[in-house]
N, C-alpha and C. Protein backbone atom coordinates (compact mmCIF):
# COMPACT_ATOMS: atom_id res chain seq x y z
N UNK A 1 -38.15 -192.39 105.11
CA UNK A 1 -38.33 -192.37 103.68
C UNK A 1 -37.30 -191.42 103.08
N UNK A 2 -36.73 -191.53 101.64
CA UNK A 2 -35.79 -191.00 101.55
C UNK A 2 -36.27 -189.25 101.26
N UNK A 3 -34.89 -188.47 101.09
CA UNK A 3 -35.86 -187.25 100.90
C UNK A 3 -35.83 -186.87 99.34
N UNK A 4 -36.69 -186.18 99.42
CA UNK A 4 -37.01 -185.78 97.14
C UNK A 4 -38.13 -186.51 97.32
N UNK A 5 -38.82 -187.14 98.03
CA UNK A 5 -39.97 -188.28 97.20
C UNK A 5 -41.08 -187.70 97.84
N UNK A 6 -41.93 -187.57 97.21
CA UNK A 6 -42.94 -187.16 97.19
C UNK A 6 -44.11 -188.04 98.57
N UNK A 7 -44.41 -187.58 99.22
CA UNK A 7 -44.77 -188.18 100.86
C UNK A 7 -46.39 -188.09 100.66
N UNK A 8 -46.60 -189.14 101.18
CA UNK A 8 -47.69 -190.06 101.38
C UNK A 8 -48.74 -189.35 102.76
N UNK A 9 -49.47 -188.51 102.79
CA UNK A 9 -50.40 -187.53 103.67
C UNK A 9 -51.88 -188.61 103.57
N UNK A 10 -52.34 -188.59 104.65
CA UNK A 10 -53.53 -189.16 104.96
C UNK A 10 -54.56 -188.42 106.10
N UNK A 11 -54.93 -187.44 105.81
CA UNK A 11 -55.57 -186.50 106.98
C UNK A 11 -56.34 -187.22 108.11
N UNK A 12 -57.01 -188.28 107.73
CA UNK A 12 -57.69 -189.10 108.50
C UNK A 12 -56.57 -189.68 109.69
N UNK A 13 -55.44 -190.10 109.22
CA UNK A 13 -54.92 -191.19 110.02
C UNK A 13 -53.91 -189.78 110.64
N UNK A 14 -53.56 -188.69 110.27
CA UNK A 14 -53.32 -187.29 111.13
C UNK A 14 -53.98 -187.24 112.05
N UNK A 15 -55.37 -187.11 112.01
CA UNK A 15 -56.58 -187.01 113.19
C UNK A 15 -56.22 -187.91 114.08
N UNK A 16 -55.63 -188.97 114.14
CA UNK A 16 -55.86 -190.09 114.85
C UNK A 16 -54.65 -189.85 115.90
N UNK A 17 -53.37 -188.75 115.51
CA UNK A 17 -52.30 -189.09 116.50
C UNK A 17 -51.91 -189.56 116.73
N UNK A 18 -51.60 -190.86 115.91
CA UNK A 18 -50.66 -191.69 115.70
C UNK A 18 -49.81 -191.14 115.38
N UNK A 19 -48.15 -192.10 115.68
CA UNK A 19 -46.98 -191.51 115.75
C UNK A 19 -46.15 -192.61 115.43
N UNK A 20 -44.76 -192.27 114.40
CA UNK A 20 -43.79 -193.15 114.17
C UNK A 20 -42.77 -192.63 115.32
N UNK A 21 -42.71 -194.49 115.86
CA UNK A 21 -41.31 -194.18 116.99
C UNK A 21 -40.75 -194.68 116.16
N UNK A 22 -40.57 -195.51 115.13
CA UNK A 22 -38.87 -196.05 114.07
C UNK A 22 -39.31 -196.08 112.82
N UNK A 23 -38.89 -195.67 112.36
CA UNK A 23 -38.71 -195.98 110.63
C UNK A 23 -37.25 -195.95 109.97
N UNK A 24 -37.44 -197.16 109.19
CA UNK A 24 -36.02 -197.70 108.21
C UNK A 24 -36.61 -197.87 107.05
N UNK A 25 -35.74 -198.02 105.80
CA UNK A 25 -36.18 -198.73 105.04
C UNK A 25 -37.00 -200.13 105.20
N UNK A 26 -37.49 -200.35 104.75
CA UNK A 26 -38.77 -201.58 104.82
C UNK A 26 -38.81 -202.19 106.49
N UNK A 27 -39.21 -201.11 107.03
CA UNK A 27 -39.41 -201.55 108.31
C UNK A 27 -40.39 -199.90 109.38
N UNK A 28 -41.40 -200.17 110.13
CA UNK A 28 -41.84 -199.10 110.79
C UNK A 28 -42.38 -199.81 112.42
N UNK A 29 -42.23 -198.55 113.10
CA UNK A 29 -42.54 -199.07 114.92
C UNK A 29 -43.37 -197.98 115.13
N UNK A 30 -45.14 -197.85 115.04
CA UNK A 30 -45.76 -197.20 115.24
C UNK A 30 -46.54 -197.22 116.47
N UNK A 31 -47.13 -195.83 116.71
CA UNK A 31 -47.74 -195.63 117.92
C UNK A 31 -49.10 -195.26 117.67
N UNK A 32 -50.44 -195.68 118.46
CA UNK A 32 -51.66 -195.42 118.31
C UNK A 32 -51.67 -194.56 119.87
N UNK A 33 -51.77 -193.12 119.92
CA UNK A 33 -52.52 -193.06 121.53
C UNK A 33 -53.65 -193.72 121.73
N UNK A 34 -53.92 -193.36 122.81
CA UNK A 34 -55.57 -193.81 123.61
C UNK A 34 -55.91 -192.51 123.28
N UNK A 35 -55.61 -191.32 123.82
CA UNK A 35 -56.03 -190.30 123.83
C UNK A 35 -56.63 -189.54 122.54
N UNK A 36 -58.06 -189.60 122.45
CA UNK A 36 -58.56 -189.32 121.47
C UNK A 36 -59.42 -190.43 120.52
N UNK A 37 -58.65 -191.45 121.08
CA UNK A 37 -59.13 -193.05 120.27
C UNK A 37 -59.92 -194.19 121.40
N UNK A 38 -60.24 -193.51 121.91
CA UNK A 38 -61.21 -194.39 123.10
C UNK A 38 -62.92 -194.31 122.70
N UNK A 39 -63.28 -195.42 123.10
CA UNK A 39 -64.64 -196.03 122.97
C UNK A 39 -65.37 -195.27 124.18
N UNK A 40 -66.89 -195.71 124.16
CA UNK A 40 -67.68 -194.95 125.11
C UNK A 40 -67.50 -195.90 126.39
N UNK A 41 -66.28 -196.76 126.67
CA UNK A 41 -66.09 -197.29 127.84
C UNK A 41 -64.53 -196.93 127.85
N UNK A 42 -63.57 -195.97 127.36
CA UNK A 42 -62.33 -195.59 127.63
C UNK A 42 -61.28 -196.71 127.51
N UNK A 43 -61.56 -197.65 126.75
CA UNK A 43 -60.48 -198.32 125.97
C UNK A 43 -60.33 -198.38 124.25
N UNK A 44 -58.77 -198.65 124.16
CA UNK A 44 -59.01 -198.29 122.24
C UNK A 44 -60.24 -198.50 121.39
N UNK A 45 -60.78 -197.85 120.57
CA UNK A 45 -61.77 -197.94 119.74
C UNK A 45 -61.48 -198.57 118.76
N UNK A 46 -62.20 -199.77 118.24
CA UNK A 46 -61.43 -200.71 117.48
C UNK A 46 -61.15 -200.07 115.86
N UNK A 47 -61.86 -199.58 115.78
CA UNK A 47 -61.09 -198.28 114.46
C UNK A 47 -59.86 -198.38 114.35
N UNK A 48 -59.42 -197.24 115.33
CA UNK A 48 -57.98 -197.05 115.61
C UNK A 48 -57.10 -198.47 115.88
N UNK A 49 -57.01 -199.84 116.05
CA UNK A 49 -56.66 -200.57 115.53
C UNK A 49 -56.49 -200.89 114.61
N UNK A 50 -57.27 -200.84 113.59
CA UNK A 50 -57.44 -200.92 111.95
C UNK A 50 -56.68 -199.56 111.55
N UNK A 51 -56.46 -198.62 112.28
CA UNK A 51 -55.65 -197.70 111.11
C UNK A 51 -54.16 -197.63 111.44
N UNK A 52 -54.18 -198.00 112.40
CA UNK A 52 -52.75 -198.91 112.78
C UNK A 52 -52.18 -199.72 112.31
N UNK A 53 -53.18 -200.55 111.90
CA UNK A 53 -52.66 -202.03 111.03
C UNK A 53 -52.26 -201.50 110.24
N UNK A 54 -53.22 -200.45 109.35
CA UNK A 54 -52.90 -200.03 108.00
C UNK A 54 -51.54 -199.50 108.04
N UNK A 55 -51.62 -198.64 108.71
CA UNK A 55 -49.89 -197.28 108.29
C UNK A 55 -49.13 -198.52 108.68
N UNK A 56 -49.05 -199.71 109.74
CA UNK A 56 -47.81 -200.40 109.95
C UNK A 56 -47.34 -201.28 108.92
N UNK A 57 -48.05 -201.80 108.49
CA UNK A 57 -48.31 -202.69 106.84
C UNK A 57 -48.17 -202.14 106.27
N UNK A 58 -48.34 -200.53 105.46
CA UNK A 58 -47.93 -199.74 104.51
C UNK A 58 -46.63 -199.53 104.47
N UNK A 59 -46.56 -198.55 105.40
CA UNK A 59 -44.93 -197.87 105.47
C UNK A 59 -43.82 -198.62 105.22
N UNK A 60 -43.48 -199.83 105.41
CA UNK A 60 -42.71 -200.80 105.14
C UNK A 60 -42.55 -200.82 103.43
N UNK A 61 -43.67 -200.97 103.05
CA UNK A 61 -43.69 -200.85 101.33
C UNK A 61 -43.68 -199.52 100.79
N UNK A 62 -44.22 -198.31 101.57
CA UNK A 62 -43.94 -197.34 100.89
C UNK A 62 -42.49 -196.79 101.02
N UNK A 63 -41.79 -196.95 101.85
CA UNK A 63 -40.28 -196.47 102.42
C UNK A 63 -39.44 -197.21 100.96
N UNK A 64 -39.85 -198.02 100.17
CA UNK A 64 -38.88 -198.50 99.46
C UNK A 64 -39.43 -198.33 98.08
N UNK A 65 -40.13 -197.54 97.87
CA UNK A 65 -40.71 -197.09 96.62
C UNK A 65 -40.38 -195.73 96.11
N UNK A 66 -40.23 -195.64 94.81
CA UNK A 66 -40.07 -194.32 94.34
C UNK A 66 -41.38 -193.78 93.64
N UNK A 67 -41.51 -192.61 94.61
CA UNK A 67 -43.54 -192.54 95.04
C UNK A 67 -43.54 -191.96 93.97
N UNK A 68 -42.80 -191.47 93.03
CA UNK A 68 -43.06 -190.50 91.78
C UNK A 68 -43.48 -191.86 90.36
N UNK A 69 -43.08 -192.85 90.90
CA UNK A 69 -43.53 -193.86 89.83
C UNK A 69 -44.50 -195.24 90.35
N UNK A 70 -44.66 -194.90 91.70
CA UNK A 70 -45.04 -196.02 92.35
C UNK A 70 -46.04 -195.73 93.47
N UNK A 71 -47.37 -196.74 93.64
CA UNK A 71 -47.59 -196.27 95.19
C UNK A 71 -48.55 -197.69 95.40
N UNK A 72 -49.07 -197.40 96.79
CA UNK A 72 -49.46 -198.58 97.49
C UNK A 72 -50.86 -198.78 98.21
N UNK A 73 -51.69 -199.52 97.87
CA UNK A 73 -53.08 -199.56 98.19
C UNK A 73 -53.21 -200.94 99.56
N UNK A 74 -54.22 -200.74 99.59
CA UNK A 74 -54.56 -202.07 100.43
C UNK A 74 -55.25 -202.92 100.31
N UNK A 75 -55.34 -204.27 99.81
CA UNK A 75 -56.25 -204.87 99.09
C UNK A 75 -57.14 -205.52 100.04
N UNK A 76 -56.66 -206.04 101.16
CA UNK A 76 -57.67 -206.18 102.73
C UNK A 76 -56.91 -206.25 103.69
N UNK A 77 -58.03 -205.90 104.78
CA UNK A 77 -57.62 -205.83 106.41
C UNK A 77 -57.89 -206.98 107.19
N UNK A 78 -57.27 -207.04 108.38
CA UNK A 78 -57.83 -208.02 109.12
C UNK A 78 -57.49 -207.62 110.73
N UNK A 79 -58.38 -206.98 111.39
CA UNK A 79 -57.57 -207.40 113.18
C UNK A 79 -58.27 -208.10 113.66
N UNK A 80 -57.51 -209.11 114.31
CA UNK A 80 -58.16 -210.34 115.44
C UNK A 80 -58.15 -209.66 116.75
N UNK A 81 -59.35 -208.92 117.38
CA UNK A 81 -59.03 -208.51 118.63
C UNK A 81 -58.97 -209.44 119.58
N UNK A 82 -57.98 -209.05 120.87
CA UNK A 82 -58.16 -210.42 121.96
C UNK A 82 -58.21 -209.80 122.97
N UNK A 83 -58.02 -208.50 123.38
CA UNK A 83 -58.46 -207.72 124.62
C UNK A 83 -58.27 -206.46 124.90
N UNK A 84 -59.02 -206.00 125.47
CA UNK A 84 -59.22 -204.10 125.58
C UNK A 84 -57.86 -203.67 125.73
N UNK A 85 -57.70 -202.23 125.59
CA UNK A 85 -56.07 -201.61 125.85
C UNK A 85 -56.72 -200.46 126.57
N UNK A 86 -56.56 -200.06 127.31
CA UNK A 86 -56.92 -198.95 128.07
C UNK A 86 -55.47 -198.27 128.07
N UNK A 87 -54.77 -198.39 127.12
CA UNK A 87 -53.66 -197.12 126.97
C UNK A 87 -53.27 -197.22 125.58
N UNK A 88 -52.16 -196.55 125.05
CA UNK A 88 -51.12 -196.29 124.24
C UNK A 88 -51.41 -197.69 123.59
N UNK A 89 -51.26 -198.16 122.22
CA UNK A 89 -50.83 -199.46 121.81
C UNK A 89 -49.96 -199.18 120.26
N UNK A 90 -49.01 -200.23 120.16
CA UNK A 90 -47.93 -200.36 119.31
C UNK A 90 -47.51 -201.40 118.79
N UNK A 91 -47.27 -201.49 117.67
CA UNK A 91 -47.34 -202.60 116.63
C UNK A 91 -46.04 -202.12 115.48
N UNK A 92 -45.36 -203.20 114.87
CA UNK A 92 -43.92 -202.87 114.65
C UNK A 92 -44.21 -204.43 112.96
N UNK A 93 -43.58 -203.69 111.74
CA UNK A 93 -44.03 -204.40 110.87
C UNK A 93 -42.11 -204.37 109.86
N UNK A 94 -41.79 -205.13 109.36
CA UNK A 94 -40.84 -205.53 108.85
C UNK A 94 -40.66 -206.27 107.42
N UNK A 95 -39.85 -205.86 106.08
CA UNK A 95 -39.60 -206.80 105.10
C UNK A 95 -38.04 -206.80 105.26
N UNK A 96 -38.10 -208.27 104.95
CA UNK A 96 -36.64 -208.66 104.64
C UNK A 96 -36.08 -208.02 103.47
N UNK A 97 -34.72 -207.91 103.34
CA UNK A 97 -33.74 -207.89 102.64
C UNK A 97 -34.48 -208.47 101.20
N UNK A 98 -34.68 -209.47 101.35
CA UNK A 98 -35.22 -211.37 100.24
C UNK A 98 -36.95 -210.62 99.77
N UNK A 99 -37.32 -209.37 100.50
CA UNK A 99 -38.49 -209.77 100.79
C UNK A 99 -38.80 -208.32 99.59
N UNK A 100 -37.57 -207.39 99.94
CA UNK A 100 -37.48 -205.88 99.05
C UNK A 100 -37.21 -206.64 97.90
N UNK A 101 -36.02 -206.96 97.45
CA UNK A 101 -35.61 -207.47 96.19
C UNK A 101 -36.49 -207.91 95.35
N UNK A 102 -37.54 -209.14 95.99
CA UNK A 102 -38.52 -209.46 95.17
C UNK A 102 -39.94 -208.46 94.73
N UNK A 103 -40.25 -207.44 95.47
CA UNK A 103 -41.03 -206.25 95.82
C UNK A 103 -40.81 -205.85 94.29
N UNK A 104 -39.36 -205.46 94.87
CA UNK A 104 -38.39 -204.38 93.47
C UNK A 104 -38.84 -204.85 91.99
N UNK A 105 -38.35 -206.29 92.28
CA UNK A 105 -38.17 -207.10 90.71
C UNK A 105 -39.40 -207.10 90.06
N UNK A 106 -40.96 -207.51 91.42
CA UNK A 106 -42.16 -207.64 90.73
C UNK A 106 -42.51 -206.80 89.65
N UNK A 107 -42.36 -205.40 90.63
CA UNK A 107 -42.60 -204.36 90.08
C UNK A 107 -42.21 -203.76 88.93
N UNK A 108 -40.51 -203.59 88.54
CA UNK A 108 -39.90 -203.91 87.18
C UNK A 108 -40.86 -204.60 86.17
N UNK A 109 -40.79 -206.18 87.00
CA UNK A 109 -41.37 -207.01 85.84
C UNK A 109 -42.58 -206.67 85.37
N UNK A 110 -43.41 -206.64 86.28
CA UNK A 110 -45.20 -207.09 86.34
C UNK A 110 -46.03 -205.52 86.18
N UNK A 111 -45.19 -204.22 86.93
CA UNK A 111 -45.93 -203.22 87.03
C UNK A 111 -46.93 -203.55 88.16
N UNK A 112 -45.95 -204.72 89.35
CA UNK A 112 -47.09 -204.84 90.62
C UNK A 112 -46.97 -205.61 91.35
N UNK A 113 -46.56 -205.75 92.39
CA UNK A 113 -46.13 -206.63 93.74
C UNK A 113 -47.14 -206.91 94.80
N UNK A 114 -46.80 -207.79 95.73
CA UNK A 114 -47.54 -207.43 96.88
C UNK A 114 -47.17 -208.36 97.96
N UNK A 115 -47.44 -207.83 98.80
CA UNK A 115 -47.00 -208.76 100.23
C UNK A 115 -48.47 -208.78 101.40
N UNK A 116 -48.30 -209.64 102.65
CA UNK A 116 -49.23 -209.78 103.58
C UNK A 116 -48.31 -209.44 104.83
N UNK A 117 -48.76 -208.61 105.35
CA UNK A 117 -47.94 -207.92 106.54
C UNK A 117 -48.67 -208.84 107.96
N UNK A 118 -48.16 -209.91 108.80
CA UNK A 118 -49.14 -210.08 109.79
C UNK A 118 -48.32 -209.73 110.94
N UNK A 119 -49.07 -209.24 112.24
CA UNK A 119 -48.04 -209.02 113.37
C UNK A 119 -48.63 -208.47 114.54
N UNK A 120 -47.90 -208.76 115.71
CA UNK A 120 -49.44 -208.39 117.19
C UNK A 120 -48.84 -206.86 117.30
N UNK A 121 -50.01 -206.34 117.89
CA UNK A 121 -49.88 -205.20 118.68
C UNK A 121 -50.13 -205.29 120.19
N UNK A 122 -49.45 -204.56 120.96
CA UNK A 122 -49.48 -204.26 122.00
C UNK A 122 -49.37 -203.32 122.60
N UNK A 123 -50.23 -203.20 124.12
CA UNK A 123 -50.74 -202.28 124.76
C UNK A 123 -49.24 -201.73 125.75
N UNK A 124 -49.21 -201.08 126.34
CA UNK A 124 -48.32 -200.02 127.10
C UNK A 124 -47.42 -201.27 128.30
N UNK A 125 -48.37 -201.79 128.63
CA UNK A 125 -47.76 -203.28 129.75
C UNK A 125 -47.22 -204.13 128.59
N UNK A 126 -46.55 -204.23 127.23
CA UNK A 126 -46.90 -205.75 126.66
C UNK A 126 -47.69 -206.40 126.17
N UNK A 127 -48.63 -206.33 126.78
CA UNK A 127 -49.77 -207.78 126.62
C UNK A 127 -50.04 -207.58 124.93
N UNK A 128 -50.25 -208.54 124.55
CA UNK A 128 -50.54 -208.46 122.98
C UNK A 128 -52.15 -208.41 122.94
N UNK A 129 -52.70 -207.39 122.54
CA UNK A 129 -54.30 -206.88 122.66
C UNK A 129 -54.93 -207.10 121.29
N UNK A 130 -54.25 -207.24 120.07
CA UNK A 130 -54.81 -207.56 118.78
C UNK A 130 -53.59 -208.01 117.39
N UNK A 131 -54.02 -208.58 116.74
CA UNK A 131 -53.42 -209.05 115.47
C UNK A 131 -53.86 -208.52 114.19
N UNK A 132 -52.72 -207.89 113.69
CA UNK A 132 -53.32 -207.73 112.41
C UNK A 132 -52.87 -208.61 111.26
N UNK A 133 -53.51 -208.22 109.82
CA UNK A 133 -53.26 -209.22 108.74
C UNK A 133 -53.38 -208.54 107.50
N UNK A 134 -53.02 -208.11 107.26
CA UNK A 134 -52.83 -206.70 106.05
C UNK A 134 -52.46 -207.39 104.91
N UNK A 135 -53.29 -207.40 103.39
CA UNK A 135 -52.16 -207.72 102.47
C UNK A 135 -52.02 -206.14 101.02
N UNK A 136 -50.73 -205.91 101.34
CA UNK A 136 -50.78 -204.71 100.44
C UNK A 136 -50.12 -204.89 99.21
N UNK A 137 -50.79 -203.98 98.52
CA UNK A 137 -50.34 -204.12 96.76
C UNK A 137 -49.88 -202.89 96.44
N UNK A 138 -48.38 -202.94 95.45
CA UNK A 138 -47.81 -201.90 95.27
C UNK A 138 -47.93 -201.65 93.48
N UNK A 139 -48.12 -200.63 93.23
CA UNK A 139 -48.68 -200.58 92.09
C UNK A 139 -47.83 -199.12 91.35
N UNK A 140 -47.95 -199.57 89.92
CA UNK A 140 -47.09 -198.63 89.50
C UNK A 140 -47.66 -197.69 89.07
N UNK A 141 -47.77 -196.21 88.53
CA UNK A 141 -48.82 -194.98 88.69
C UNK A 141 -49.62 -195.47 87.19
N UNK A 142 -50.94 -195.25 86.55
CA UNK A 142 -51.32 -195.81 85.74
C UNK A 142 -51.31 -197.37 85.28
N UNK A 143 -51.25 -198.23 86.53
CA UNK A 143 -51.11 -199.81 86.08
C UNK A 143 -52.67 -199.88 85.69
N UNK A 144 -52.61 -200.83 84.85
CA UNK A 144 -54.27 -201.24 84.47
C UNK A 144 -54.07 -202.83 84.64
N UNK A 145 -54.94 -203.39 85.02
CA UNK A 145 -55.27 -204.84 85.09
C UNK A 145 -55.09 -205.57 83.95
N UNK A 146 -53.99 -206.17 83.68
CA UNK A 146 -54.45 -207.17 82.44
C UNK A 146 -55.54 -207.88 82.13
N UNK A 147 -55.77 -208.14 80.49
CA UNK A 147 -57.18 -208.44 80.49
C UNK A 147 -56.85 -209.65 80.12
């Protein structure tokens, strides 16, 4: 994210120890440990999937916003789980070039954009262990709903 802008803190998703291995503009490669995020049988707690989804689906839209006039909610979640992770899991979320521009313009225009982030995560071997489906809305500071 660039620097001067005012940064996006979430104490909850701190607790969790999650970690950015990449960040670009409209693009993030995040990390969920196990450690700390395990169920009462020692694989990910499906929580910590869901707050994964979230920061990976966010950050993409917040990296290209100017947070002093702009910021970004989540209007719903979705993970499709398909099998336990008994380690580390990582999930990697991306906007196009085609995909900022229109973001940008909404926002200009409308005072409000939004996109649907979908994309697998995976556990420490590969294996793809869950899907998420995020759709986030970027909103300008004081937008009100047209009536």
């Amino acid at each position: 994210m660039a620097e001067g802008k005012p940064a996006y803190r979430v104490e909850f998703v701190e607790r969790t120890g999650m970690r950015r291995l990449e960040e670009r503009r409209g693009f993030a490669r995040l990390l969920m440990p196990l450690a700390g995020n395990e169920n009462h049988v020692d694989v990910m707690y499906l929580g910590a999937y869901t707050v994964l989804a979230e920061a990976v689906a966010a950050v993409p839209g917040i990296s290209i916003l100017d947070t002093s006039r702009y910021f970004p909610i989540i209007k719903d979640i979705y993970v499709d789980f398909h099998r336990s992770a008994a380690s580390d899991v990582t999930a990697e979320y991306g906007l196009t070039d085609q995909e900022i521009e229109g973001l940008l313009a909404d926002l200009d225009r409308k005072g409000s954009a939004g996109y649907r982030a979908e994309f697998p995560m995976h556990d420490a071997d590969g294996t793809h262990v869950a899907t998420g489906r995020v759709t986030v809305k970027l909103l300008t500071l004081g937008w009100q709903r047209p009536s």
